[in-house]
C-alpha atoms as a PDB file:
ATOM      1  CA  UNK A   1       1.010   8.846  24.618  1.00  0.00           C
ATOM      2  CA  UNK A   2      -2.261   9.099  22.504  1.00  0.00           C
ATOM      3  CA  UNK A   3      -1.975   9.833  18.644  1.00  0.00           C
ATOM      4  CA  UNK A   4      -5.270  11.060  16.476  1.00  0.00           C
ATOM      5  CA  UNK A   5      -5.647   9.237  13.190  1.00  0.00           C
ATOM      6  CA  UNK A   6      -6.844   5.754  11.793  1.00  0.00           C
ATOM      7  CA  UNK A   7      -6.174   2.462  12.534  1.00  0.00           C
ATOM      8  CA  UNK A   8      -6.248   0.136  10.526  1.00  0.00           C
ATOM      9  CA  UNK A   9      -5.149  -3.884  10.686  1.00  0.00           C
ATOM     10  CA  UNK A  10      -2.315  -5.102   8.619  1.00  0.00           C
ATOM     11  CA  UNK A  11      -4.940  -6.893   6.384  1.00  0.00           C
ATOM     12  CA  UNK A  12      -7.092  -4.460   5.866  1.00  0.00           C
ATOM     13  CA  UNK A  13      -4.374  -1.773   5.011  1.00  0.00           C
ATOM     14  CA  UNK A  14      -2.552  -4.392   2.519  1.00  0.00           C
ATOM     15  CA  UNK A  15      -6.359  -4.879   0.994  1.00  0.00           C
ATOM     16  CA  UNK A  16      -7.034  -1.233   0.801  1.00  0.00           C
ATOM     17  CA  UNK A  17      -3.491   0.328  -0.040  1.00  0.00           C
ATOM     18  CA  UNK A  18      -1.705  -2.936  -1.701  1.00  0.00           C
ATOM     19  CA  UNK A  19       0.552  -5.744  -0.146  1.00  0.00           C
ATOM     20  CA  UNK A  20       4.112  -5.621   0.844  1.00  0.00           C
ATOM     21  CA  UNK A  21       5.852  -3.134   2.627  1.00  0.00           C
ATOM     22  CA  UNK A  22       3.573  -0.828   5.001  1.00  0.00           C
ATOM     23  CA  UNK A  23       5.683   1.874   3.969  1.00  0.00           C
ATOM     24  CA  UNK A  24       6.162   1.421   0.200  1.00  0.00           C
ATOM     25  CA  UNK A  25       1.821   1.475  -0.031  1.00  0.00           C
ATOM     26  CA  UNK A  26       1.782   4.647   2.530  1.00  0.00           C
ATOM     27  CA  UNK A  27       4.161   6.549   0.606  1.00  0.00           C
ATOM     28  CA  UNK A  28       2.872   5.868  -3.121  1.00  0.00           C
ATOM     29  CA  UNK A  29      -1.207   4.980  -2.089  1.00  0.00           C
ATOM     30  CA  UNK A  30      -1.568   7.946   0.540  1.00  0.00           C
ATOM     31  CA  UNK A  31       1.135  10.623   0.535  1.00  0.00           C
ATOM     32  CA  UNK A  32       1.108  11.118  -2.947  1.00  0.00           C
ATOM     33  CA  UNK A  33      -2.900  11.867  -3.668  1.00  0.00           C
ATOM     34  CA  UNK A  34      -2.714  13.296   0.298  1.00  0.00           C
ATOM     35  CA  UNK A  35       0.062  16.250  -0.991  1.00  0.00           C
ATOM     36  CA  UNK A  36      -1.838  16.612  -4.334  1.00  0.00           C
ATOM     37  CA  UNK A  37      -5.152  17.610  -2.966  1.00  0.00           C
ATOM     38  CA  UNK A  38      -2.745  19.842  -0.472  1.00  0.00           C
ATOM     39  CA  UNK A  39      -0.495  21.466  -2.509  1.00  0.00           C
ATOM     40  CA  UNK A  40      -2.410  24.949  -3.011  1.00  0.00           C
ATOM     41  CA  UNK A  41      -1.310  24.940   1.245  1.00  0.00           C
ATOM     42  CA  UNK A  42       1.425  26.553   1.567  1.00  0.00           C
ATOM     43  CA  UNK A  43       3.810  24.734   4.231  1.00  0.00           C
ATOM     44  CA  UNK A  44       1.760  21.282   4.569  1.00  0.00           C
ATOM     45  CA  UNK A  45       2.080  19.290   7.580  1.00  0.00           C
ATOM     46  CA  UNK A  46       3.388  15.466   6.659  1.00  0.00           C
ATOM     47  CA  UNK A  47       1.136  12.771   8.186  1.00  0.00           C
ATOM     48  CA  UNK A  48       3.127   9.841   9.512  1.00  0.00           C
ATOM     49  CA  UNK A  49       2.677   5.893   9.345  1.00  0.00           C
ATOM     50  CA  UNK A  50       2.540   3.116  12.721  1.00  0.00           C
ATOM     51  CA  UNK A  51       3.169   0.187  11.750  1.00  0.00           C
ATOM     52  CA  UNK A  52       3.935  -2.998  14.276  1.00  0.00           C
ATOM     53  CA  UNK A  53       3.767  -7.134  12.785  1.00  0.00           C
ATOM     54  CA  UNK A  54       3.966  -7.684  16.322  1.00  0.00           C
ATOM     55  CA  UNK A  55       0.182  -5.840  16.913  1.00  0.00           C
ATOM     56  CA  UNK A  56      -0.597  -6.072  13.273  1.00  0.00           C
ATOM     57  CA  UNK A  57      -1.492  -2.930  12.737  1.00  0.00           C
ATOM     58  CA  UNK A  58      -1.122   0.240  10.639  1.00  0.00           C
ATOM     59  CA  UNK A  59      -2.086   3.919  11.981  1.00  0.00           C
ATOM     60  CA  UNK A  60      -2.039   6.445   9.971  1.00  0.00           C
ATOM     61  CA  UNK A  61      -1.630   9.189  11.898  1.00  0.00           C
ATOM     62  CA  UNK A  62      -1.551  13.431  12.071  1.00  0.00           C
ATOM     63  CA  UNK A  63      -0.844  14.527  15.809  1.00  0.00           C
ATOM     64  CA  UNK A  64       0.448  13.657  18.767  1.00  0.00           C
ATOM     65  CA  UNK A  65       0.047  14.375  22.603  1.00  0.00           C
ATOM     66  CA  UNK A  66       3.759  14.067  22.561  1.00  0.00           C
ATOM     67  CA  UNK A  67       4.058  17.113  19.988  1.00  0.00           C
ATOM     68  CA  UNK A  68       1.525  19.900  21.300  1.00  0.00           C
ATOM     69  CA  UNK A  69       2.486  22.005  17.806  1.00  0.00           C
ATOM     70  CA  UNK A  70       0.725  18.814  16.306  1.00  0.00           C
ATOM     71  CA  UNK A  71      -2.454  19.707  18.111  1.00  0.00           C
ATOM     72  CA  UNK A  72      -3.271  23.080  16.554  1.00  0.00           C
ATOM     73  CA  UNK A  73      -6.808  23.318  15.078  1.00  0.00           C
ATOM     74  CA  UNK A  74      -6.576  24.810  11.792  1.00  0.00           C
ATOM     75  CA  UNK A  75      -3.208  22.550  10.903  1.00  0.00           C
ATOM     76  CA  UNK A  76      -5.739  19.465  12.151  1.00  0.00           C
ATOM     77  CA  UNK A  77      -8.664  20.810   9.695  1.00  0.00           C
ATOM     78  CA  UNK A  78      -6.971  20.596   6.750  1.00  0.00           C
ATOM     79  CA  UNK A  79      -4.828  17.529   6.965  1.00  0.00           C
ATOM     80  CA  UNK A  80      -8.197  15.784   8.322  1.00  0.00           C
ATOM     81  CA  UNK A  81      -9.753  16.561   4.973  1.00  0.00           C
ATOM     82  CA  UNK A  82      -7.335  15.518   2.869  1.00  0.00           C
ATOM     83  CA  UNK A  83      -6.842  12.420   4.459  1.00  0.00           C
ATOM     84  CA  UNK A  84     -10.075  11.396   4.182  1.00  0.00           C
ATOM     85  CA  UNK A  85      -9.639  11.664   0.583  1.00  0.00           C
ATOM     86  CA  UNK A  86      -6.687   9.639   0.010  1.00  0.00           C
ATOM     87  CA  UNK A  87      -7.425   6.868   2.559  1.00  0.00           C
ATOM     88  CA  UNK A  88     -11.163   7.197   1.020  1.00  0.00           C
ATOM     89  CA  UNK A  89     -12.506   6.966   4.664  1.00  0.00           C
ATOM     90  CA  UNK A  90     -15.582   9.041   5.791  1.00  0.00           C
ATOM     91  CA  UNK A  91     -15.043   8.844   9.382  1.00  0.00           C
ATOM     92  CA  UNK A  92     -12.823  11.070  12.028  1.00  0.00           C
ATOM     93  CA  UNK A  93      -9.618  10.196  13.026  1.00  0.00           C
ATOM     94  CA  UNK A  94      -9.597   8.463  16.245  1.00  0.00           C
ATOM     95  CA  UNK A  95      -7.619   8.793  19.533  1.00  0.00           C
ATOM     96  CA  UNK A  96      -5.452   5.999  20.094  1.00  0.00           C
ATOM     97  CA  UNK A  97      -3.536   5.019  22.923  1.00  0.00           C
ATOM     98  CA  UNK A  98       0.323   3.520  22.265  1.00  0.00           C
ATOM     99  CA  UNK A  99       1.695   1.103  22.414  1.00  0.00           C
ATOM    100  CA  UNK A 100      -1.648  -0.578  20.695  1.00  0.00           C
ATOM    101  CA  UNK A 101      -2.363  -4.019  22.356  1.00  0.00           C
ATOM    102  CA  UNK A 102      -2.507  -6.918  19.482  1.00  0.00           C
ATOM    103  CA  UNK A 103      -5.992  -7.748  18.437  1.00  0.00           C
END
């Protein structure tokens, strides 16, 4: 299964978002200023959150190979945008393969 988003190590996401939980920083660091910048969207698609301390890694993530609903182009267009904005990245989301080999 391949998933499109960013990947991030547990380090770096901890730096960026705040320590603790994975979860805890997605939620209040990314979801919230994510769904701000969306709201005027009626019906906005949730993006989700990998997280393994066995690989240590984070993905944030907004489709799925697994979910072919998840692939529709204008649903990726907008979610792409605004998560650019809250995880203050400038690149593309990224095809990753899972389960994500430890680095």
């Amino acid at each position: 299964m391949y998933i499109l988003g960013w990947y991030f190590t547990m380090a770096d996401f901890a730096k960026r978002f705040g320590a603790g939980r994975p979860l805890d920083a997605f939620g209040e660091r990314i979801l919230g200023p994510y769904y701000e910048k969306c709201k005027v969207i009626t019906g906005t698609p949730r993006p989700l959150l990998s997280s393994s301390f066995a690989g240590k890694c984070c993905i944030v993530y907004i489709a799925s190979t697994s979910v072919p609903g998840s692939l529709e182009p204008s649903r990726l267009n907008g979610m792409i945008e605004g998560l650019k904005d809250a995880l203050g990245e400038n690149t593309e989301p990224q095809w990753i393969r899972l389960p994500v080999s430890p680095l």
